[in-house]
Protein backbone atom coordinates (compact mmCIF):
# COMPACT_ATOMS: atom_id res chain seq x y z
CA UNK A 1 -7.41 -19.53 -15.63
CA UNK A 2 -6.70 -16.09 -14.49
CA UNK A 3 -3.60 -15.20 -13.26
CA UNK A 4 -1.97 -12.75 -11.16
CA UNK A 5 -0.43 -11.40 -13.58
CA UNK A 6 -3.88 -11.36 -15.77
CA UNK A 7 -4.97 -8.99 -13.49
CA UNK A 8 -1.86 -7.13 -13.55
CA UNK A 9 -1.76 -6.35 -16.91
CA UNK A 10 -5.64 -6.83 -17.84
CA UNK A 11 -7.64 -4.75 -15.43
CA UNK A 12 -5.74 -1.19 -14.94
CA UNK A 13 -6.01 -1.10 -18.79
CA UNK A 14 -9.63 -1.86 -18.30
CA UNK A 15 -10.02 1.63 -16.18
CA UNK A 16 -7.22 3.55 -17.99
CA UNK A 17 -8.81 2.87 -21.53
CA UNK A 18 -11.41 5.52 -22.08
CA UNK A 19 -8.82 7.78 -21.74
CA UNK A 20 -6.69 6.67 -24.22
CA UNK A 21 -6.73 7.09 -27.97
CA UNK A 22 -7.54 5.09 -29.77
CA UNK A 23 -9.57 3.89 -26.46
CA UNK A 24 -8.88 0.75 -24.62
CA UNK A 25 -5.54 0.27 -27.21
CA UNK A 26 -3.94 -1.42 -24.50
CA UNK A 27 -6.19 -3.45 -23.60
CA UNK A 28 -6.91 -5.53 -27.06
CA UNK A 29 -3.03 -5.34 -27.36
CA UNK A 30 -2.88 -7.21 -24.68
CA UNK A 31 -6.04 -9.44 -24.92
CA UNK A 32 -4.57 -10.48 -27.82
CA UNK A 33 -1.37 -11.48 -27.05
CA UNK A 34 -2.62 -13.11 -23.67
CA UNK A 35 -4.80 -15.42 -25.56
CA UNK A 36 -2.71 -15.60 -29.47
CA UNK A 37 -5.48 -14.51 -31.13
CA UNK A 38 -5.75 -12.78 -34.96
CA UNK A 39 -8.12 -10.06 -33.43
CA UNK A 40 -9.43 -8.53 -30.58
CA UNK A 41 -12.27 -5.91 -30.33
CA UNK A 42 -14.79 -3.89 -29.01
CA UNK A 43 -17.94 -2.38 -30.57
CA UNK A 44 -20.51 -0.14 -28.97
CA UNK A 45 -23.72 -0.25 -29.67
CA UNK A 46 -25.05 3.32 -28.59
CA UNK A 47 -28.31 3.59 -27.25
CA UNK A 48 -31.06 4.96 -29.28
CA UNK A 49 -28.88 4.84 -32.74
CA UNK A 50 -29.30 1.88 -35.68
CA UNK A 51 -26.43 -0.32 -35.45
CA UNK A 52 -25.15 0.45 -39.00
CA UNK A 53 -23.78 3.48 -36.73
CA UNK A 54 -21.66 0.69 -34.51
CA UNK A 55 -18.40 2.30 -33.17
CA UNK A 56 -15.43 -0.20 -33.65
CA UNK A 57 -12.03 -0.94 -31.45
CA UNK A 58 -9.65 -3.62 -32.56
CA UNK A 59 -6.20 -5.32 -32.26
CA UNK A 60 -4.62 -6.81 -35.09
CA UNK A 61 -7.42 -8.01 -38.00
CA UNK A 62 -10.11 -6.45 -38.19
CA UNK A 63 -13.18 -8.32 -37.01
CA UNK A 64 -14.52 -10.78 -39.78
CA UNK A 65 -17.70 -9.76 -41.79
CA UNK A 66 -19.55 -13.25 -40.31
CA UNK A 67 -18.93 -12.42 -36.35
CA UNK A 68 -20.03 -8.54 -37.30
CA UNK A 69 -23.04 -9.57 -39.05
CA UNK A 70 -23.99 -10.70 -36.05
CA UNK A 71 -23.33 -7.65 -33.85
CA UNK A 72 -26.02 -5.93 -36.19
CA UNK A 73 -28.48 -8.52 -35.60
CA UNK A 74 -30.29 -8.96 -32.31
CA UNK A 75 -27.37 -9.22 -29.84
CA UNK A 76 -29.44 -8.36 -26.70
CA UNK A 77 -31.11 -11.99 -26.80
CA UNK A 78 -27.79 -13.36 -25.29
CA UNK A 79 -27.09 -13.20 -21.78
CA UNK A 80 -24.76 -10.57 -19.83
CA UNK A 81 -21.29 -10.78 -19.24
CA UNK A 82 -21.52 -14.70 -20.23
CA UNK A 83 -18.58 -15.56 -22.31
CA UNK A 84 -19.83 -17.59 -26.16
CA UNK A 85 -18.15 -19.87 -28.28
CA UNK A 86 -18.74 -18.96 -32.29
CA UNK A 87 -20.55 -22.05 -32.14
CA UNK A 88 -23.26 -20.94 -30.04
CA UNK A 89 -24.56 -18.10 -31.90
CA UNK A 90 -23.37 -18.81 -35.60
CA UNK A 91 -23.57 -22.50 -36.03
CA UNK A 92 -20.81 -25.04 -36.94
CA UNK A 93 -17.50 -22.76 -38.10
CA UNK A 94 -15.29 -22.23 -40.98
CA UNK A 95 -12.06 -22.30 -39.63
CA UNK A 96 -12.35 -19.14 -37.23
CA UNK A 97 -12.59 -19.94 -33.54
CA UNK A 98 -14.09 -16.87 -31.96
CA UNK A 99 -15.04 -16.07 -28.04
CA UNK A 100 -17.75 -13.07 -27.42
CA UNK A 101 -19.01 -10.95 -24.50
CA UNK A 102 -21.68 -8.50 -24.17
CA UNK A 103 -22.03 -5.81 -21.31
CA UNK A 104 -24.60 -3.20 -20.62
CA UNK A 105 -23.57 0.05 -18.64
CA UNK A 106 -27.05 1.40 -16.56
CA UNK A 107 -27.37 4.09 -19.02
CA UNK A 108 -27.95 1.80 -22.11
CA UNK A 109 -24.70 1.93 -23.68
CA UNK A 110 -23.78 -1.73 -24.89
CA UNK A 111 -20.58 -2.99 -25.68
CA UNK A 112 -19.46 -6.52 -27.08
CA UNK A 113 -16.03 -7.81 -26.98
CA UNK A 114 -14.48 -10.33 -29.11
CA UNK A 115 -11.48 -12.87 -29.57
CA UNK A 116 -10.81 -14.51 -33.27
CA UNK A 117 -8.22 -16.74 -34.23
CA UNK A 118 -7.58 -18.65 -37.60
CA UNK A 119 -6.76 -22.43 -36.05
CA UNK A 120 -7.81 -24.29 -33.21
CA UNK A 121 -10.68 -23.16 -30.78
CA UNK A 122 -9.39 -21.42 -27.50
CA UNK A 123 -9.59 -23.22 -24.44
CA UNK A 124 -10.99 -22.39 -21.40
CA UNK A 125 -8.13 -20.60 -20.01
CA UNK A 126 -8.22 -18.59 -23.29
CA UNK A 127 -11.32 -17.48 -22.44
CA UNK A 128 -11.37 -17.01 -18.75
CA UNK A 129 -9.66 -13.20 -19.25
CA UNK A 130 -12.50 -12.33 -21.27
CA UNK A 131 -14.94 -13.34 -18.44
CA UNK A 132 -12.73 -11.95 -15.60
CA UNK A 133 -12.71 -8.94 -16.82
CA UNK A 134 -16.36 -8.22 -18.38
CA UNK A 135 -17.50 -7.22 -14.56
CA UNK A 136 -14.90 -4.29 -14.96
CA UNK A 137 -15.56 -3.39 -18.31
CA UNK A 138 -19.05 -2.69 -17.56
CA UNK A 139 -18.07 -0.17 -14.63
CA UNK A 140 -15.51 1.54 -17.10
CA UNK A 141 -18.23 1.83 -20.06
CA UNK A 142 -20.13 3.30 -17.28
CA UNK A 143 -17.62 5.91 -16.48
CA UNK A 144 -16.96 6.59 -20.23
CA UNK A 145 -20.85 6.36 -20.91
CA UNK A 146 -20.94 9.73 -18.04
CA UNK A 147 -18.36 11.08 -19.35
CA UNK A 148 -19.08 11.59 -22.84
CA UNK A 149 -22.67 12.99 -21.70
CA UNK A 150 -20.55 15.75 -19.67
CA UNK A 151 -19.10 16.44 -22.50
CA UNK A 152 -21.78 16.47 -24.81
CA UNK A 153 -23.89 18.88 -21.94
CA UNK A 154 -20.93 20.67 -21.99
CA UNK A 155 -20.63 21.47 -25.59
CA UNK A 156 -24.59 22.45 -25.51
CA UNK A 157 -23.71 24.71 -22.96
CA UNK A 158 -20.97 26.07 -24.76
CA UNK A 159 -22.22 26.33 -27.66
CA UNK A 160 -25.61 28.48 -26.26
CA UNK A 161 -22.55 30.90 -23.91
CA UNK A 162 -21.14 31.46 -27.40
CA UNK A 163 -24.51 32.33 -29.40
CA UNK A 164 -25.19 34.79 -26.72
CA UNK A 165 -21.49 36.15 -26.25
CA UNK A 166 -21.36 35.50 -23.09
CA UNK A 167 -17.76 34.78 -21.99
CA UNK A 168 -15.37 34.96 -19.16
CA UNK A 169 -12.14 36.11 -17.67
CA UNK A 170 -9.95 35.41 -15.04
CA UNK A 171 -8.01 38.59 -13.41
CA UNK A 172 -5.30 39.01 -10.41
CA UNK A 173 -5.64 41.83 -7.87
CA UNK A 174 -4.01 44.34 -10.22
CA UNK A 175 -6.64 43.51 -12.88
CA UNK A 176 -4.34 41.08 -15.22
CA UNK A 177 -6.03 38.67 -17.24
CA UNK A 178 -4.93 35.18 -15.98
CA UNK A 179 -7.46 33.23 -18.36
CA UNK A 180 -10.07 33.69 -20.21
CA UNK A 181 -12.91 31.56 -22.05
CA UNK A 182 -13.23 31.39 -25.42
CA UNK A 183 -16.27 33.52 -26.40
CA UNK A 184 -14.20 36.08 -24.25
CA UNK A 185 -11.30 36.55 -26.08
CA UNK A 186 -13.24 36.61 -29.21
CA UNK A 187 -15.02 39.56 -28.00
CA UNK A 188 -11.51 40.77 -26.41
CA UNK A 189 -9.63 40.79 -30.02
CA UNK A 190 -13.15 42.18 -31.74
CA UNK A 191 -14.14 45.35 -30.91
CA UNK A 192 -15.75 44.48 -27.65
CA UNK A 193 -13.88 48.63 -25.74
CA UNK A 194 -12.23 46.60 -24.03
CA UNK A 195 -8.28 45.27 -25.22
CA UNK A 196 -5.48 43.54 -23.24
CA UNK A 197 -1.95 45.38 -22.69
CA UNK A 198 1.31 43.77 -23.22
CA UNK A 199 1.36 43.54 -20.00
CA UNK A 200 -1.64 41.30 -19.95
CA UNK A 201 -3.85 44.07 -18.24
CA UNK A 202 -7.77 44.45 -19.14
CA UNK A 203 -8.33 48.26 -20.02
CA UNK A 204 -11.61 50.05 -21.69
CA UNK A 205 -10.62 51.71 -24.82
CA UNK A 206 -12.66 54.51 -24.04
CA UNK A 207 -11.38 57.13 -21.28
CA UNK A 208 -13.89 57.60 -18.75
CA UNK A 209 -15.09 53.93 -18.84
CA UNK A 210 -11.25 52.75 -18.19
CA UNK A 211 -11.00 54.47 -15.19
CA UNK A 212 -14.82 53.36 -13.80
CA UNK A 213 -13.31 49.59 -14.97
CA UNK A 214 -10.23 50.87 -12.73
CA UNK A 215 -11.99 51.62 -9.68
CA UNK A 216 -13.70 48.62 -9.90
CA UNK A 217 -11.38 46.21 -10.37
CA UNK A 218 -9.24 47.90 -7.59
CA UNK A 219 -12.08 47.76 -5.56
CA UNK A 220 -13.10 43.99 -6.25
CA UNK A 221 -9.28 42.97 -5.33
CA UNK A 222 -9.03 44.73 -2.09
CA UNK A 223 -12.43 43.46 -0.72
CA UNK A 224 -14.39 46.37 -0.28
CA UNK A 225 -17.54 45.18 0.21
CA UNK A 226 -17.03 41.80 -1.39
CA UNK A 227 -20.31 43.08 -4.10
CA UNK A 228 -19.74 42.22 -7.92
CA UNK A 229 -19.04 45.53 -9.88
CA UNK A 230 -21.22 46.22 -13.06
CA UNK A 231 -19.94 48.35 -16.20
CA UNK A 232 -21.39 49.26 -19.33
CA UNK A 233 -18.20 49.35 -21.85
CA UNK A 234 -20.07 50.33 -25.02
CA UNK A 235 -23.22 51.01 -26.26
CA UNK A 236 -22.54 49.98 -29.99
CA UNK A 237 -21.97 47.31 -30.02
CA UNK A 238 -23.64 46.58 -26.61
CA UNK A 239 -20.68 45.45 -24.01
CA UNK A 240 -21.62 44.69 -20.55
CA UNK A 241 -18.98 43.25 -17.95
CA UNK A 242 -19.66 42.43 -14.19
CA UNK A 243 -16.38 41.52 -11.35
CA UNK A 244 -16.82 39.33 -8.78
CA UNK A 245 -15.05 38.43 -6.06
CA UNK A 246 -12.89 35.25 -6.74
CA UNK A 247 -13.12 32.37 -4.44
CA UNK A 248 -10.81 29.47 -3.05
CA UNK A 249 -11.70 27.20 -6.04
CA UNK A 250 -11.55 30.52 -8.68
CA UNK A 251 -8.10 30.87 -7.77
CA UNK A 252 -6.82 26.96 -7.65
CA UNK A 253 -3.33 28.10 -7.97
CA UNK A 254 -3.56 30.50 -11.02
CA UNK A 255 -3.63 33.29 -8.74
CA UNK A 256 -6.90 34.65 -10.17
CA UNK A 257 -8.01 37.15 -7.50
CA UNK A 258 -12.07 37.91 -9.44
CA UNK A 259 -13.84 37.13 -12.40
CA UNK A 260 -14.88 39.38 -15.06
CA UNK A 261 -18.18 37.84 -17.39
CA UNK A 262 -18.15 39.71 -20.45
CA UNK A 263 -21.69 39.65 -22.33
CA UNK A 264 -21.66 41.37 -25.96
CA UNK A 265 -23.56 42.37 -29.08
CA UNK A 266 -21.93 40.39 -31.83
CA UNK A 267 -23.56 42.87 -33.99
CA UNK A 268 -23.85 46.70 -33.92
CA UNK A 269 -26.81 48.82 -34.32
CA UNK A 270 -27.35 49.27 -37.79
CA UNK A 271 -27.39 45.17 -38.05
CA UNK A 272 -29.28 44.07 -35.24
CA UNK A 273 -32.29 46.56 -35.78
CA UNK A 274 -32.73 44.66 -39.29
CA UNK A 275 -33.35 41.33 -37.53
CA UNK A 276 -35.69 43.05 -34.98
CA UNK A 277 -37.43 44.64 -37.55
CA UNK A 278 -38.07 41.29 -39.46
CA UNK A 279 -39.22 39.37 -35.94
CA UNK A 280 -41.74 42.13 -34.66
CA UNK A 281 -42.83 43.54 -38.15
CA UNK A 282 -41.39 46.95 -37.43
CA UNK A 283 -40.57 49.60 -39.83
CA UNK A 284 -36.30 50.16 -39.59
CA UNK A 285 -36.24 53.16 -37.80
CA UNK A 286 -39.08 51.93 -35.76
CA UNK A 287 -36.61 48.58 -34.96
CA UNK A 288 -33.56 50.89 -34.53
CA UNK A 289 -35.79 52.77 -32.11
CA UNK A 290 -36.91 49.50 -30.00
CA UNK A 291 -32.96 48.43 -30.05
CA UNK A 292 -32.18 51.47 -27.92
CA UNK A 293 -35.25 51.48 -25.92
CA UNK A 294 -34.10 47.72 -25.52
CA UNK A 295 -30.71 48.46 -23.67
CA UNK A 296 -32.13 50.74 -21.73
CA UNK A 297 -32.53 54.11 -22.99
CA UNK A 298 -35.69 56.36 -22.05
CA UNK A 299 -38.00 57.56 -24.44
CA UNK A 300 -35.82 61.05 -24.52
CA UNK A 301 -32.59 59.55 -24.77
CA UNK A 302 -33.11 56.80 -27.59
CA UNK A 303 -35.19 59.90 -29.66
CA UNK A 304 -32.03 61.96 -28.74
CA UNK A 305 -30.19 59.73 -30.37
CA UNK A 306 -31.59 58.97 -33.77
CA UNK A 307 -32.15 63.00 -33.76
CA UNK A 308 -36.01 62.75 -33.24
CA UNK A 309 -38.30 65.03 -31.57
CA UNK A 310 -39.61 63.96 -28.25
CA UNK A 311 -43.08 64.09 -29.85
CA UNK A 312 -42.20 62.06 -32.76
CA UNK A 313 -40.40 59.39 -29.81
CA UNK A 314 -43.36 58.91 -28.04
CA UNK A 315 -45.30 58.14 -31.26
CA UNK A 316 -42.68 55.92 -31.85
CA UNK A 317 -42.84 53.74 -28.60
CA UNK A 318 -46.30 53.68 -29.29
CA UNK A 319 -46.78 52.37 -32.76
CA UNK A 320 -43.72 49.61 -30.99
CA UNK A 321 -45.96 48.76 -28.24
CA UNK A 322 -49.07 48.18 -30.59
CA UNK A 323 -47.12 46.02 -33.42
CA UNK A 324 -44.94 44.13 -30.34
CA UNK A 325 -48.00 43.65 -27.79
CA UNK A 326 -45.81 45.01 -25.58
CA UNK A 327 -47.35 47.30 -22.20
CA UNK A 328 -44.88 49.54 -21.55
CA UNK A 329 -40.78 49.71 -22.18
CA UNK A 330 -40.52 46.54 -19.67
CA UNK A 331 -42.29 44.36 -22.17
CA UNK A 332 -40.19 45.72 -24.66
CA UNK A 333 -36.94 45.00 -23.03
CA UNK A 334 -38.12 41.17 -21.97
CA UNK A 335 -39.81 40.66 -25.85
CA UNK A 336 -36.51 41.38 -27.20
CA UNK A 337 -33.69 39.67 -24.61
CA UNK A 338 -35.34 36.88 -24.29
CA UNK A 339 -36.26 36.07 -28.13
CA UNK A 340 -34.23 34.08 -30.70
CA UNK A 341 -32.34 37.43 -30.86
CA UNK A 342 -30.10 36.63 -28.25
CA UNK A 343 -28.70 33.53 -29.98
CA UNK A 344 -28.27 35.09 -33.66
């Protein structure tokens, strides 16, 4: 039997439990206690891993070694969401009265839960709970099953924003940082030309870019135009930063007026042209020459630069075009920003 106040205490902590830690704690608490059992559990069986990786929940005991044998065996050839007596699916018992379910979220993720007791075998109000609430259970593992593969996309994405410093800020109409993303403040507190006041203001290190980042934040925060605003903050290592407009949702309350995305070299020139060299078989000073051609430089300026003639620079690009197979400076650029570069 299932009572009101079954469903009182038993289905909220149904929903509630994948955001709980450990998850659904409240729930075998109080499975357990509702039917005076030794243990209650859960394990998942996730989809496309063996089941010697089984994630396990429990109450009180742990589960016994018999009833988890079986969990690791060929589960999926009972039926869904009925409820079993030990008897059913172990044979005659030895002492340990246990009740089982199994449920199946769209996405593959299986769960099983379970009710053992040292003693007599639970009745069928004992086990009516379990039923009642295995309906549920399979729209919550459903919930938890999409949000663990948020999070998982998440972290990917993440992960790849990181590898190719790409990061975020946050900034009111006076141009104070309100938040940032990680990757941001890493390239905030390393180097990046740009720093944040005590005040909490975003300023260039360097003179002339501080007031071009100026202009354009001031710009950005009083609408004009309502265009993002590009800068180049340094050149080694490479620092690029674009403001946009904030919007409704940007703002939620923080009172972020724009957002600044911050993409930087982790490394300066003298490392990155050794991993260019090594991917395109260039000589170093041919790979330091393709870096600046890369973020780009003309022909002139990059020679300029590394103090060549412009004779000797246009040999240069050419011997990089040959080894490369790139056509022109174009090639170059795309060969090099979109190779394994960019996440190094």
């Amino acid at each position: 039997m299932f009572t009101i106040q079954d469903e009182t205490d038993l289905l909220p902590a149904v929903y509630d439990g994948p955001f709980e830690q450990p998850m659904w704690s409240t729930l075998l608490d109080r499975l357990r206690q509702r039917t005076r059992a030794d243990h209650a559990g859960i394990i998942f069986f996730l989809p496309n891993v063996a089941h010697s990786q089984l994630v396990e929940l429990h109450s009180g005991r742990p589960i016994p070694a018999d009833l988890r044998q079986l969990f690791t065996g060929t589960p999926a050839l009972l039926r869904e969401e009925r409820v079993y007596a030990r008897s059913e699916v172990l044979g005659p018992g030895n002492g340990t009265a246990a009740r089982i379910v199994r449920v199946t979220e769209p996405g593959g993720l299986s769960a099983w839960i379970s009710l053992t007791r040292t003693g007599p075998d639970f009745s069928s109000a004992d086990a009516a709970p379990l039923s009642r609430i295995a309906p549920h259970f399979r729209r919550a593992l459903r919930s938890y099953a999409e949000i663990e593969r948020q999070r998982t996309s998440a972290r990917i994405a993440s992960d790849v924003m990181e590898r190719l410093n790409f990061g975020w800020m946050q900034l009111d109409a006076k141009g104070r940082i309100v938040a940032t993303s990680e990757a941001a403040d890493k390239l905030l507190q390393h180097g990046s030309g740009l720093k944040r006041t005590a005040g909490g203001r975003l300023i260039a290190q360097d003179v002339l870019v501080d007031r071009r980042l100026t202009a354009a934040i001031r710009a950005v925060g009083e609408g004009a135009n309502g265009r993002p605003r590009a800068i180049n903050i340094s050149t080694d290592p490479w620092v690029d930063l674009l403001i946009v407009p904030g919007t409704a949702e940007t703002a939620s309350g923080s009172g972020a007026a724009m957002i600044a995305y911050i993409q930087g070299d982790s490394l300066s020139l003298d490392d990155r042209h050794e991993q260019i060299a090594e991917l395109f078989g260039l000589l170093p000073s041919e790979a330091r020459f393709a870096l600046l051609l890369s973020r780009g430089l003309s022909i002139t300026e990059a020679g300029a630069k590394l103090g060549l003639t412009i004779e000797t620079a246009r040999n240069y690009s050419k011997k990089i075009y040959a080894k490369t197979g790139a056509r022109g400076q174009a090639d170059l650029v795309r060969f090099i920003l979109t190779s394994v570069l960019s996440l190094a």
